[in-house]
N, C-alpha and C. Protein backbone atom coordinates (compact mmCIF):
# COMPACT_ATOMS: atom_id res chain seq x y z
N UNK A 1 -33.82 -1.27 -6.78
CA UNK A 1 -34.68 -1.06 -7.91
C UNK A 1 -33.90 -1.43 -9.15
N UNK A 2 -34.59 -1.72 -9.95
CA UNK A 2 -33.76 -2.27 -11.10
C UNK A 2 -33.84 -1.09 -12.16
N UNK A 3 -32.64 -1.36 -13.07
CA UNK A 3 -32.71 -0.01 -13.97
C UNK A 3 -34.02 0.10 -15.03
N UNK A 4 -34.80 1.21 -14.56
CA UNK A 4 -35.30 2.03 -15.72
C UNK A 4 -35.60 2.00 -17.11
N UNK A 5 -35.70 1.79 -17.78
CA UNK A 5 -35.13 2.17 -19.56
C UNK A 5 -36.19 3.36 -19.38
N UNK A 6 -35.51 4.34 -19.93
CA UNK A 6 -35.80 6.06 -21.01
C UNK A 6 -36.71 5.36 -22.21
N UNK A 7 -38.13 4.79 -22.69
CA UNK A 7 -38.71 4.54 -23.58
C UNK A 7 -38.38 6.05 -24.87
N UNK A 8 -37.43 6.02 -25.77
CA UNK A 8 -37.51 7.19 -26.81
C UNK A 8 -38.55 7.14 -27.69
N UNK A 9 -39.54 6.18 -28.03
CA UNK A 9 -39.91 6.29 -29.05
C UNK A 9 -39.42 5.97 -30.54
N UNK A 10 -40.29 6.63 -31.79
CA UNK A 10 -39.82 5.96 -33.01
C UNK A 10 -39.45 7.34 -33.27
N UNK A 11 -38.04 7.37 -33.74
CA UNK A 11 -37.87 8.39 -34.72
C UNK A 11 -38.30 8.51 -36.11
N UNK A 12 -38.29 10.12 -36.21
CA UNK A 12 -37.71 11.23 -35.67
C UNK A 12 -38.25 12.01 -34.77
N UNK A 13 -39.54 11.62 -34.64
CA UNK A 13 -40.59 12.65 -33.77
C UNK A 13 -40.37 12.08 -32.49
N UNK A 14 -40.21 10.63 -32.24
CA UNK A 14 -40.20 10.02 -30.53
C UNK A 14 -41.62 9.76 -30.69
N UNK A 15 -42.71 9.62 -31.46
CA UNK A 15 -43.90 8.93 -31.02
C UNK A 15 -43.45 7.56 -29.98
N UNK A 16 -44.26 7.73 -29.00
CA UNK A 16 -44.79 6.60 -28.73
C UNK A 16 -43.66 6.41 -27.25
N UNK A 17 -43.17 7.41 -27.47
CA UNK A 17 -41.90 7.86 -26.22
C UNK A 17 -42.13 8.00 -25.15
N UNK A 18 -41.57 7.69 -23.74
CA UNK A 18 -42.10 8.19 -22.50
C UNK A 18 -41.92 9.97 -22.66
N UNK A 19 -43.09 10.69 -21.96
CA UNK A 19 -42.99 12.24 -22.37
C UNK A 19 -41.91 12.63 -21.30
N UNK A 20 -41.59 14.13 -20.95
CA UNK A 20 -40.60 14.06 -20.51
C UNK A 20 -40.24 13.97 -18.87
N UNK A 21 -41.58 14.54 -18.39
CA UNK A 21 -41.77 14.35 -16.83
C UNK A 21 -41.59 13.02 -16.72
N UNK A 22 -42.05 11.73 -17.30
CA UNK A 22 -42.24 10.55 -16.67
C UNK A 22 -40.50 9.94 -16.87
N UNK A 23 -39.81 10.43 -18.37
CA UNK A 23 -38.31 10.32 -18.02
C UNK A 23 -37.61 10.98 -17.12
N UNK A 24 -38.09 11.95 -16.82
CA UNK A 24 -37.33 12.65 -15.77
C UNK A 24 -37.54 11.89 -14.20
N UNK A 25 -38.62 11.84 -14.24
CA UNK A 25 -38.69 10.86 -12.85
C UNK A 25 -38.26 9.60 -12.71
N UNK A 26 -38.03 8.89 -14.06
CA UNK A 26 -37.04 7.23 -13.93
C UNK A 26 -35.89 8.21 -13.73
N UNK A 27 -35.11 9.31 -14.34
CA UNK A 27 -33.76 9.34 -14.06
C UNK A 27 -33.37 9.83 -12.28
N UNK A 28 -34.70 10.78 -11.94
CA UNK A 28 -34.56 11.16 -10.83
C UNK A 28 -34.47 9.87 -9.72
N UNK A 29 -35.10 8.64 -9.75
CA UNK A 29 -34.78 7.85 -8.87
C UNK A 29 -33.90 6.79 -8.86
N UNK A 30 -33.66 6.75 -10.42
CA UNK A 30 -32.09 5.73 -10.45
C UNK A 30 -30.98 6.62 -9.81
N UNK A 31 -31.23 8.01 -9.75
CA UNK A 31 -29.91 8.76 -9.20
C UNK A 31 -30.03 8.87 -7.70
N UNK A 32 -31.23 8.26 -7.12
CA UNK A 32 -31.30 8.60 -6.11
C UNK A 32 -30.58 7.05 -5.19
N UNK A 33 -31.02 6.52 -6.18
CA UNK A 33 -30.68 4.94 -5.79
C UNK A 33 -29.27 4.88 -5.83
N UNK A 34 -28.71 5.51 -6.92
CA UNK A 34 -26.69 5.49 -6.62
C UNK A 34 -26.38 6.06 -5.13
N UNK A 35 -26.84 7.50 -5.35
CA UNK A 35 -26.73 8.21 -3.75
C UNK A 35 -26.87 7.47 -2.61
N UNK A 36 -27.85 7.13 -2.48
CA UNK A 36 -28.16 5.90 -1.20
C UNK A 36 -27.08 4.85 -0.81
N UNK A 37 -26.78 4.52 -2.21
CA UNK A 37 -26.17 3.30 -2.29
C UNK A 37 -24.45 3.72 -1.64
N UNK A 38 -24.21 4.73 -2.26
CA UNK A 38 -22.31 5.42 -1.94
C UNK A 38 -22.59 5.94 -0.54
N UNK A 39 -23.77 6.54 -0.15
CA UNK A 39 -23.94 6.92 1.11
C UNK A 39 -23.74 5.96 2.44
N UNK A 40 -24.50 4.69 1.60
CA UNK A 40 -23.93 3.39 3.33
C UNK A 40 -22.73 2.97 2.74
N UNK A 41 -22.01 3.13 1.41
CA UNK A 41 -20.59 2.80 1.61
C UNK A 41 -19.87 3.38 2.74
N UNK A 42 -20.21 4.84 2.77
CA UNK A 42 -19.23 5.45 3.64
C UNK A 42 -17.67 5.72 3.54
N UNK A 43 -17.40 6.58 3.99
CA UNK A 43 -15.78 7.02 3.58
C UNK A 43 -15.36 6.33 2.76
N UNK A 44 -14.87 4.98 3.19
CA UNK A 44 -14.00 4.29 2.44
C UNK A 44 -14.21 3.55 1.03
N UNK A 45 -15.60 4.66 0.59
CA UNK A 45 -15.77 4.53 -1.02
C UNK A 45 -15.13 5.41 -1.89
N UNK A 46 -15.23 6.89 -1.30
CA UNK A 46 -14.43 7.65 -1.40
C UNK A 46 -13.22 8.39 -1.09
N UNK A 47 -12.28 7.43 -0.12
CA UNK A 47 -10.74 7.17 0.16
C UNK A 47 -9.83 7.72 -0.81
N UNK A 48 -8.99 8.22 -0.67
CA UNK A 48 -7.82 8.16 -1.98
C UNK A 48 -7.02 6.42 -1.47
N UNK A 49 -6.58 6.23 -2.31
CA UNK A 49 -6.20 4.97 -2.09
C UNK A 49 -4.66 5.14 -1.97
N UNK A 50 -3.56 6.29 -2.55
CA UNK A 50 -2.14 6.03 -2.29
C UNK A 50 -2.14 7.98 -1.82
N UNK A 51 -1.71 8.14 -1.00
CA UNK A 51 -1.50 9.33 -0.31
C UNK A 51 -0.98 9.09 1.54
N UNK A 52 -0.91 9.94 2.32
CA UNK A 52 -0.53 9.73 3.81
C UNK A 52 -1.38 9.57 4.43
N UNK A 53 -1.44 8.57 5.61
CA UNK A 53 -2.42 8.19 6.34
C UNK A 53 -3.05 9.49 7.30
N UNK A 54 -2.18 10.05 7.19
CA UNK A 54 -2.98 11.59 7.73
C UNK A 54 -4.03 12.02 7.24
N UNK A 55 -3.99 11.72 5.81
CA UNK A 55 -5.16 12.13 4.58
C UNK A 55 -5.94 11.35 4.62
N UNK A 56 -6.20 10.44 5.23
CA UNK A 56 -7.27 9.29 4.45
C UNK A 56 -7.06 7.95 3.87
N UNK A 57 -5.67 8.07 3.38
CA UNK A 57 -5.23 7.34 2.36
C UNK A 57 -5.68 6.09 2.41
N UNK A 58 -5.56 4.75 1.88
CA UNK A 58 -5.59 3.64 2.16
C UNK A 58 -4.12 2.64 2.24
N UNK A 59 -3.10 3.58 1.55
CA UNK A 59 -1.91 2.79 1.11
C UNK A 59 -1.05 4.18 0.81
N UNK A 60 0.13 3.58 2.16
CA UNK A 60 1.07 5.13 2.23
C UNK A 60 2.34 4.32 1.68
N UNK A 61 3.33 5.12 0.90
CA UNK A 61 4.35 4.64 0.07
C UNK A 61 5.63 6.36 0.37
N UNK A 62 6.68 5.78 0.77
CA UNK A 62 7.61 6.63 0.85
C UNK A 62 9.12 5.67 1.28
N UNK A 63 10.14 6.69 1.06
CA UNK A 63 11.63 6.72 1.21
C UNK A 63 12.47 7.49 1.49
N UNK A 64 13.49 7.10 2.25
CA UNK A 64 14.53 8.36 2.51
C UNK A 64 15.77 7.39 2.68
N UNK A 65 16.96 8.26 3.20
CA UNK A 65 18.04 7.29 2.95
C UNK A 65 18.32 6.19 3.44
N UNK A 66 17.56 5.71 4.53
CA UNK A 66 17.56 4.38 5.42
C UNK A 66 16.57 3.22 4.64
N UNK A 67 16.02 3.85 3.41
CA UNK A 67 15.24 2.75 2.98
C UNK A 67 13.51 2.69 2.36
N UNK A 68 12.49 2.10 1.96
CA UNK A 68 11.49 2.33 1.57
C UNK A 68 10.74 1.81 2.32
N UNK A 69 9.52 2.00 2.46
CA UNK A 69 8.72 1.18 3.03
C UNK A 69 6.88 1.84 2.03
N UNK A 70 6.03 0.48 2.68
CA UNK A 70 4.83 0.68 2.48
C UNK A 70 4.24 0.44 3.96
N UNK A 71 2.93 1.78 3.80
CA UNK A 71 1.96 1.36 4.94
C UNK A 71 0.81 1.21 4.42
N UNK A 72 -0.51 0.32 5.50
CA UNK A 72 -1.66 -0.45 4.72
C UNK A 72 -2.39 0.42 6.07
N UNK A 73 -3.93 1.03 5.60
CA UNK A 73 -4.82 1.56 6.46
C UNK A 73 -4.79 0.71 7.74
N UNK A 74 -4.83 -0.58 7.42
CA UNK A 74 -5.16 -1.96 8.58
C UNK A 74 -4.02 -1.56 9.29
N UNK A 75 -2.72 -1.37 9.60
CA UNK A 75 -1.29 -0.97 10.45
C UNK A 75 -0.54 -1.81 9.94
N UNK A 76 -0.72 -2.49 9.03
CA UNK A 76 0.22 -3.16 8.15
C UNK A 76 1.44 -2.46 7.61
N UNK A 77 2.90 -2.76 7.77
CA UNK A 77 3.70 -2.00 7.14
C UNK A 77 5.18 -3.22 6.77
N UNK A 78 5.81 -2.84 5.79
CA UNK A 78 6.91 -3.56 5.63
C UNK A 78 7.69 -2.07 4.93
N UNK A 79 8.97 -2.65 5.34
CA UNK A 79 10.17 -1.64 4.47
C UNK A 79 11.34 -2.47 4.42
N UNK A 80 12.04 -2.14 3.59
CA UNK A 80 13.41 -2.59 2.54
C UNK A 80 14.22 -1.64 2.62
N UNK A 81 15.32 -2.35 2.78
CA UNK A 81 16.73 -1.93 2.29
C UNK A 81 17.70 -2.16 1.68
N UNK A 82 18.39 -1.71 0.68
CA UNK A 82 18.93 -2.62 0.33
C UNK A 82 20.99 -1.68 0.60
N UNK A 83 22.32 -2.57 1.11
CA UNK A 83 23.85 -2.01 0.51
C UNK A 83 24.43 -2.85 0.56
N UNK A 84 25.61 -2.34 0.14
CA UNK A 84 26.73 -3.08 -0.62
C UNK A 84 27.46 -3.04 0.31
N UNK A 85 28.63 -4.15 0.71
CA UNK A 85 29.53 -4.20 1.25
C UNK A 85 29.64 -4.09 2.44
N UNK A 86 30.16 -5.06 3.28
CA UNK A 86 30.25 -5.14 4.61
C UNK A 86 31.59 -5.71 5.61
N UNK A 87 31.76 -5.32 6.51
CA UNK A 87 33.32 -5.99 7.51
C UNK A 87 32.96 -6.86 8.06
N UNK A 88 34.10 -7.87 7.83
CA UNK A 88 33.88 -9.38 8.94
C UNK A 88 33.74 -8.77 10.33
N UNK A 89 32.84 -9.47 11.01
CA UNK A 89 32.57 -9.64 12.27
C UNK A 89 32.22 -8.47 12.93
N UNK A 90 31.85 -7.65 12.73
CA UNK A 90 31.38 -6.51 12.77
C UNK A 90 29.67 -6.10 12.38
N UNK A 91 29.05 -5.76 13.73
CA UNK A 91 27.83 -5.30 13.49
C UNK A 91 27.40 -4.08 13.14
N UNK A 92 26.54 -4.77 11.98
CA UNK A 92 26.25 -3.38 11.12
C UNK A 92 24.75 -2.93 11.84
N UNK A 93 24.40 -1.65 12.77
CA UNK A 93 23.61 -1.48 13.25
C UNK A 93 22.79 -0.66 11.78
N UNK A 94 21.91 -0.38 11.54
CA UNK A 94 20.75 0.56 10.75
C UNK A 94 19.61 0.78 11.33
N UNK A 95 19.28 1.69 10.44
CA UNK A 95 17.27 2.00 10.99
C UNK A 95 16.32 1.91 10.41
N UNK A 96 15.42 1.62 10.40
CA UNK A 96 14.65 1.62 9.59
C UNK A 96 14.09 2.58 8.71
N UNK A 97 13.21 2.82 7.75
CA UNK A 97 13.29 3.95 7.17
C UNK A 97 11.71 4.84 8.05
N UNK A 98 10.77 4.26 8.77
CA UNK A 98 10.05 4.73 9.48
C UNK A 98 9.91 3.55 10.80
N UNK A 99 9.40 4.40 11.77
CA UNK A 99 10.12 3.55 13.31
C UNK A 99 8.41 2.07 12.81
N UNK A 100 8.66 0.96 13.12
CA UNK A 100 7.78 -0.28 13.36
C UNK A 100 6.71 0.18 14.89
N UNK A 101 5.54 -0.11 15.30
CA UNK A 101 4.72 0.25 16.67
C UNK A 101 5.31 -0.56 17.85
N UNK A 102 6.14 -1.81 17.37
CA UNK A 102 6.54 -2.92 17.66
C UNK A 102 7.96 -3.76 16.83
N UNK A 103 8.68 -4.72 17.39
CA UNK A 103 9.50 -5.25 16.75
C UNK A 103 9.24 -5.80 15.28
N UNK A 104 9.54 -5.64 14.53
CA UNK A 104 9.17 -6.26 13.34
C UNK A 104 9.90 -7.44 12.95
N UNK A 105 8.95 -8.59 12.31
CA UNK A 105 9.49 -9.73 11.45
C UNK A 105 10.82 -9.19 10.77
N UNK A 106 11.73 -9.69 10.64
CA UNK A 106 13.10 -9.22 9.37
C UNK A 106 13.83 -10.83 8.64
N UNK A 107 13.86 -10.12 7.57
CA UNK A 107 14.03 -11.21 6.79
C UNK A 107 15.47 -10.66 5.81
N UNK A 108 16.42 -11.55 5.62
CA UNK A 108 17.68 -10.84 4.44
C UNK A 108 18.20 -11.78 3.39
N UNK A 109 17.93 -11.09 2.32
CA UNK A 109 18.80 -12.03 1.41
C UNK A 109 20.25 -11.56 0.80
N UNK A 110 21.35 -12.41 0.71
CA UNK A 110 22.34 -11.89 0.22
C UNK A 110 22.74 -12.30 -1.33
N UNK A 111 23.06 -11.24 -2.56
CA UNK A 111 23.41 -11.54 -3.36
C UNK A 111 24.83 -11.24 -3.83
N UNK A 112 25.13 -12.70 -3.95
CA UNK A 112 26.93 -12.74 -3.73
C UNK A 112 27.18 -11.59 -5.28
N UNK A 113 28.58 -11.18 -5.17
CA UNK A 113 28.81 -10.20 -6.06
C UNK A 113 30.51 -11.35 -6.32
N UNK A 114 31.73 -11.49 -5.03
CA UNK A 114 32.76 -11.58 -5.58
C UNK A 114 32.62 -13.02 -4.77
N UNK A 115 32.51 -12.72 -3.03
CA UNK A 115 32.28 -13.85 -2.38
C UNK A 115 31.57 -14.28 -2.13
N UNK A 116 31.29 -15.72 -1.86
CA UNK A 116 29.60 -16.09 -1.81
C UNK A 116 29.55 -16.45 -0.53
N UNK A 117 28.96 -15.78 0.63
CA UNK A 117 28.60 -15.46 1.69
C UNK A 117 27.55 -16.32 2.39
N UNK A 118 27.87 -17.23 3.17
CA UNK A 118 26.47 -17.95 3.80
C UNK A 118 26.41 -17.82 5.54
N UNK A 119 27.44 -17.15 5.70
CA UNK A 119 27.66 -16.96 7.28
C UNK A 119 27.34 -15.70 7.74
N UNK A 120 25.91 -15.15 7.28
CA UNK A 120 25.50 -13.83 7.77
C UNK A 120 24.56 -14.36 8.51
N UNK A 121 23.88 -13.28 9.47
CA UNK A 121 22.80 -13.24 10.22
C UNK A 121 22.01 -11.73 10.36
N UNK A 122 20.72 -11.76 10.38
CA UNK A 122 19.97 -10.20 10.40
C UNK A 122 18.98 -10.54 11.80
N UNK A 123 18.99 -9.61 12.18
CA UNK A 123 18.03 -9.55 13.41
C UNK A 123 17.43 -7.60 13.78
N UNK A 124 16.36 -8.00 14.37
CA UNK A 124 15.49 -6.76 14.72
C UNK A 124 16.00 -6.45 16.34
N UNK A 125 16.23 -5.17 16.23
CA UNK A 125 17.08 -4.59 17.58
C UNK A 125 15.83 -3.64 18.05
N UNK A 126 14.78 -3.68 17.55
CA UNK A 126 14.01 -3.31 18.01
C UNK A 126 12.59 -2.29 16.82
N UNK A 127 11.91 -1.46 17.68
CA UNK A 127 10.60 -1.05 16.62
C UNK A 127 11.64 0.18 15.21
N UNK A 128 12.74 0.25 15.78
CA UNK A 128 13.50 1.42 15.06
C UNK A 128 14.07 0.96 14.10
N UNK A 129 14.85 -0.08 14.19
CA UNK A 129 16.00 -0.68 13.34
C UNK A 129 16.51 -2.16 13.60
N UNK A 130 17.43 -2.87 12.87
CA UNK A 130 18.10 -4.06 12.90
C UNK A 130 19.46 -3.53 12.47
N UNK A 131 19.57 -5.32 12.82
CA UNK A 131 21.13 -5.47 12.64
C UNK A 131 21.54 -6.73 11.77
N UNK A 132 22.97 -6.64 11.46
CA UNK A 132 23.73 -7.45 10.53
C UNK A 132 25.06 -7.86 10.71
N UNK A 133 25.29 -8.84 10.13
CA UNK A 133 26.56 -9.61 10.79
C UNK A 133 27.04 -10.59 10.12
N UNK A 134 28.26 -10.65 9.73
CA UNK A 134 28.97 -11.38 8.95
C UNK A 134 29.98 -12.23 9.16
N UNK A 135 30.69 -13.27 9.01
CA UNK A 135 32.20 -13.75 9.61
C UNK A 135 33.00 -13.47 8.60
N UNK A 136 32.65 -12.87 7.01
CA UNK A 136 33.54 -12.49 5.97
C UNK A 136 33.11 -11.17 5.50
N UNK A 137 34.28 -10.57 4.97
CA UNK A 137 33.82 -8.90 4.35
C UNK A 137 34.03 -9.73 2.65
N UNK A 138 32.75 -8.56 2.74
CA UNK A 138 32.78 -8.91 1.06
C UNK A 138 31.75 -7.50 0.65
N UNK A 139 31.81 -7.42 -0.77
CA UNK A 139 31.01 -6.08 -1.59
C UNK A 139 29.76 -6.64 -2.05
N UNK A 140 28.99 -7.78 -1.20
CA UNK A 140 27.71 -8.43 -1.83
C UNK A 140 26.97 -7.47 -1.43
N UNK A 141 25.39 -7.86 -2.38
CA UNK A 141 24.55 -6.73 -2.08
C UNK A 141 23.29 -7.36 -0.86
N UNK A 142 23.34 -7.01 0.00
CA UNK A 142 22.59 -7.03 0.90
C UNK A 142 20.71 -6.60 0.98
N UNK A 143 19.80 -7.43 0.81
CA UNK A 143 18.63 -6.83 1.03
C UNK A 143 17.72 -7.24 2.19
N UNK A 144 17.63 -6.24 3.36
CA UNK A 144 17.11 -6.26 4.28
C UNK A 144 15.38 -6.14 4.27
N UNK A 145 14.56 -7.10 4.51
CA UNK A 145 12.85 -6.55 4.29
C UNK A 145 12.36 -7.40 5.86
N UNK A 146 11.51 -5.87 6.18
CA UNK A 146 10.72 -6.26 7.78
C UNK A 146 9.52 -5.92 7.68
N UNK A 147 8.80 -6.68 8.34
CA UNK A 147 7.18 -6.68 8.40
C UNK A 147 6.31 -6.51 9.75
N UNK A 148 5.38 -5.75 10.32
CA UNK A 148 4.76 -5.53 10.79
C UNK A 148 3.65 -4.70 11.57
N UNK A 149 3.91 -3.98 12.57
CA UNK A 149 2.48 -2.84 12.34
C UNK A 149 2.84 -0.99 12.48
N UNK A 150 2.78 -0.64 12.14
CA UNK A 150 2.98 0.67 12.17
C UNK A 150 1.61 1.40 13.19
N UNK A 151 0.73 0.63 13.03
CA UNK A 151 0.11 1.49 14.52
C UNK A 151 -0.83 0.17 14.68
């Protein structure tokens, strides 16, 4: 239905105005027409959009000391990490900051600090965590980011 207009009339009296039953009944069915309308939206009109997927949420956001991550209603999830400094040849095992349903995509970039580092490698050891690996120690800053489903 298309909107209504409330006819007021000419002030100050409202001659010529819709009286008030006949405004009351345009407002009563434009409101009925929103209702209808949010009603076949269904839930996910009224979602919170950043809270825990326990709640409803649409988009879960948290951290703890292994790192941040985001989750997406769809099972979409990625998380980041980011430290400093690492030993030649030596695998640096970590975890993720919430477990992946599955192995996740991982991706790393290194930003040189003293040495400039091109002989690293990152890999996913599984839905929990990855790993890291270097042939030089150096204090660069390391940022670890993995992608994929959380359920």
């Amino acid at each position: 239905m298309a909107r209504q207009e409330i006819i007021l009339g000419t002030p100050p009296t409202g001659l010529g105005g819709d009286p008030p039953r006949v405004a009351s009944m345009k407002i009563n069915a434009m409101t009925l027409e929103l209702y209808e309308k949010n009603a076949k939206l269904g839930t996910a009109a009224l979602a919170n959009i950043l809270g825990t997927m326990a709640s409803g949420a649409i988009i879960e956001r948290g951290s703890n000391a292994n790192g941040e991550f985001t989750k997406w209603a769809d099972g979409t999830m990625i998380a980041w990490f980011r430290f400093t400094g690492y030993s030649a040849n030596t695998n640096h095992d970590k975890l993720f900051p919430v477990s992946f349903s599955a192995t996740p995509a991982v991706a790393a970039s290194v930003q040189p600090s003293a040495a400039f580092d091109t002989t690293w490698m990152v890999w996913a050891t599984g839905p929990a965590g990855y790993g890291f690996r270097s042939t030089i120690s150096a204090q660069n800053i390391v940022c670890i980011q993995a992608m994929g489903r959380w359920k």
